[in-house]
Protein backbone atom coordinates (compact mmCIF):
# COMPACT_ATOMS: atom_id res chain seq x y z
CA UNK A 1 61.67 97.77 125.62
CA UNK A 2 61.60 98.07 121.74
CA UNK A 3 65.49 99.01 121.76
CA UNK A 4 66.03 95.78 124.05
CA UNK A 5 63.47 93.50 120.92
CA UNK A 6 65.54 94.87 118.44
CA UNK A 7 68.87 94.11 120.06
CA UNK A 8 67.55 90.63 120.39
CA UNK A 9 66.44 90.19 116.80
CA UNK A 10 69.98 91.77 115.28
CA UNK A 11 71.78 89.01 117.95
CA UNK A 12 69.58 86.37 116.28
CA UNK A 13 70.39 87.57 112.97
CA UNK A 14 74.08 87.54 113.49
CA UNK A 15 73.83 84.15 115.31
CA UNK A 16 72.34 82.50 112.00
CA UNK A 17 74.31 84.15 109.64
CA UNK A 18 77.80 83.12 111.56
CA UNK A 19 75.73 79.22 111.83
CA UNK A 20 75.38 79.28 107.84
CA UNK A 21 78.97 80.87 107.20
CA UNK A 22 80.25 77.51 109.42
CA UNK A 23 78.34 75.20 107.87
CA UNK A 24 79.20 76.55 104.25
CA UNK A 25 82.98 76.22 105.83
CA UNK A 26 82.46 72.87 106.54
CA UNK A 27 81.11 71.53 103.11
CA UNK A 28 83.89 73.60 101.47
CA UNK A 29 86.93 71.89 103.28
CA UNK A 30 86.18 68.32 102.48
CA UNK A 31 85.74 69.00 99.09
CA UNK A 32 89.39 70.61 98.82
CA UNK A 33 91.02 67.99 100.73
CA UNK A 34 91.20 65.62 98.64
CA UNK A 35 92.17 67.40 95.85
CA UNK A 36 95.44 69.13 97.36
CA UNK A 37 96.37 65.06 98.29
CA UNK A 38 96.40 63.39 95.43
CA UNK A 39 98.28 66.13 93.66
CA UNK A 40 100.68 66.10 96.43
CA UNK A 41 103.84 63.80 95.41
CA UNK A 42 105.39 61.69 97.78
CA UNK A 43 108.38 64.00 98.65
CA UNK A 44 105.93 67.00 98.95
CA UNK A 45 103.84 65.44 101.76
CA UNK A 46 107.01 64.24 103.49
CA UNK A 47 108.61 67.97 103.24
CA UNK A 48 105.58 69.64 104.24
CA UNK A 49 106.17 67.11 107.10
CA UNK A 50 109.59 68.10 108.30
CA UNK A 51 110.93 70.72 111.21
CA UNK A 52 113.79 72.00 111.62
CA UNK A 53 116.45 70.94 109.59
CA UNK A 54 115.03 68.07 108.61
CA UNK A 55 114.99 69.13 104.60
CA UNK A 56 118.81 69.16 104.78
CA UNK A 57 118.48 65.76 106.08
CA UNK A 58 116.58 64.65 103.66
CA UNK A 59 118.68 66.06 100.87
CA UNK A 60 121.63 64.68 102.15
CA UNK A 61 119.97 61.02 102.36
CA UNK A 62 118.82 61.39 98.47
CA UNK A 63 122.21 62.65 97.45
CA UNK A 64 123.55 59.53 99.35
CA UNK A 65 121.16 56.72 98.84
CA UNK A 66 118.95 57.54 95.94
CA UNK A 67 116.76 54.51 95.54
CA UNK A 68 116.54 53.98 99.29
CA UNK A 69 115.34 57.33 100.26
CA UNK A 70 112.79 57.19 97.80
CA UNK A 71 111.31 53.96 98.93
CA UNK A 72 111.28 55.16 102.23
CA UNK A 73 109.84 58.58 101.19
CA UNK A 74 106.32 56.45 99.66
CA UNK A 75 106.52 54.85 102.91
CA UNK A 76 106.42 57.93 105.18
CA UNK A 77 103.80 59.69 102.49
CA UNK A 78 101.44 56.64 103.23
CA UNK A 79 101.64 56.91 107.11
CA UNK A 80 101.26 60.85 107.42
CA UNK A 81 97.85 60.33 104.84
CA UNK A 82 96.69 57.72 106.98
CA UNK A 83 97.53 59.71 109.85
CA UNK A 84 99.26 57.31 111.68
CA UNK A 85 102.36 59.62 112.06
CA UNK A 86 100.77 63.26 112.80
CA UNK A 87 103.82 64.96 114.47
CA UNK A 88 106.30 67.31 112.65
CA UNK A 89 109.89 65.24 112.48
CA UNK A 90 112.68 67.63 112.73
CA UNK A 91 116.54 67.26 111.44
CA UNK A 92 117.46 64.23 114.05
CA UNK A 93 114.36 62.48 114.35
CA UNK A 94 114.18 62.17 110.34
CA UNK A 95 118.03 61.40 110.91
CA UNK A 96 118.02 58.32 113.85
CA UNK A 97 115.63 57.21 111.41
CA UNK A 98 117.74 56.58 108.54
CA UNK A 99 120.96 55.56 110.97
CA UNK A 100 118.15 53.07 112.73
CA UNK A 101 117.38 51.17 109.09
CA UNK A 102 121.10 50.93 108.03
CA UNK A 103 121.25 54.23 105.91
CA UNK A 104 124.43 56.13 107.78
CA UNK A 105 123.25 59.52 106.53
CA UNK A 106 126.12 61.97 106.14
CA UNK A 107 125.64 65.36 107.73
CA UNK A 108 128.30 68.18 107.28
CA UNK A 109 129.14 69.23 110.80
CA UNK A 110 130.59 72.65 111.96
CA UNK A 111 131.52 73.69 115.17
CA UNK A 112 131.43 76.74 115.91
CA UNK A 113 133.09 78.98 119.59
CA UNK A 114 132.63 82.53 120.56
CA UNK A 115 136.25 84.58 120.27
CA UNK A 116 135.90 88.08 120.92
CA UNK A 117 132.04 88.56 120.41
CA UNK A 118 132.16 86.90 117.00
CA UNK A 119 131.74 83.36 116.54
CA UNK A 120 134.20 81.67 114.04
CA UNK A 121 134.84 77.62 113.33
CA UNK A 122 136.89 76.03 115.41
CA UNK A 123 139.06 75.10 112.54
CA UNK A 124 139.68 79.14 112.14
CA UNK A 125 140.19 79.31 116.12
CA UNK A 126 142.93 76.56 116.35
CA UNK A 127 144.87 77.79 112.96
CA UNK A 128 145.04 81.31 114.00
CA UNK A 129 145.97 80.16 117.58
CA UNK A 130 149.05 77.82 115.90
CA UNK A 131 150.00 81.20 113.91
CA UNK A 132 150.21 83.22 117.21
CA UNK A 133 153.13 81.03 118.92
C-alpha cells in the first residue's frame, strides 16, 4: 500500500510539473511571435512560404518584372500574416499566378529521356542520333 501512495504522489508530481512546463510554453511563444514578424521582410515571409520550386519562380519573376514582383510580393506577405493564405505554394501554383495577372513568367525548360540507363537532354539525344546516320 505505501509503494502504491508513493507511486501516486510521484504521478502527481510529474503531472504538475509537465502542466507548468506547458503553460510556461505557452506565455513564451506569443511573446516571440511577434518579434520574428516584424523583422521578417516581405520577400522572407513569401520564401519561407514557397514549395517546391517555387524560389526559382520567384527569381525568375524579379529578374523579369522587377517592380511588379515586388508589389505583388507586399501583397502575398500581407495575406500569409493575416492568414488568409495558410498553404505552402509550390513552383506552378506561384507560377499560374503570375501568368493569371498578366506577368508571362519565363521558366528555363529542359527535357530530359532515359538512353541507356543515363538520362541526357533531348537536345543531346537528337544531335547524337543526326551524327549516327
Amino acid at each position: 500500500m505505501s509503494e502504491d501512495s508513493e507511486l501516486e504522489k510521484l504521478k502527481a508530481k510529474r503531472l504538475a510539473e509537465m502542466q507548468q512546463n506547458i503553460s510556461s510554453q505557452k506565455q513564451e511563444e506569443p511573446a516571440k511571435e511577434p518579434e520574428k514578424k516584424e523583422t521578417k521582410n516581405p520577400r522572407d515571409v513569401v520564401a519561407g512560404f514557397l514549395g517546391f520550386r517555387g524560389e526559382e519562380v520567384l527569381q525568375n519573376a524579379e529578374n523579369q518584372f522587377p517592380l511588379e514582383t515586388k508589389s505583388i510580393i507586399v501583397q502575398l506577405s500581407q495575406l500569409i500574416k493575416t492568414g488568409e493564405l495558410n498553404e505552402k505554394m509550390d513552383g506552378g501554383q506561384l507560377l499560374s499566378l503570375f501568368r493569371s495577372i498578366g506577368l508571362n513568367v519565363r521558366m528555363n525548360t529542359k527535357i530530359n529521356v532515359e538512353q541507356d540507363g543515363k538520362f541526357v537532354s533531348l537536345s543531346d539525344k537528337i544531335s547524337s542520333k543526326n551524327n549516327d546516320d
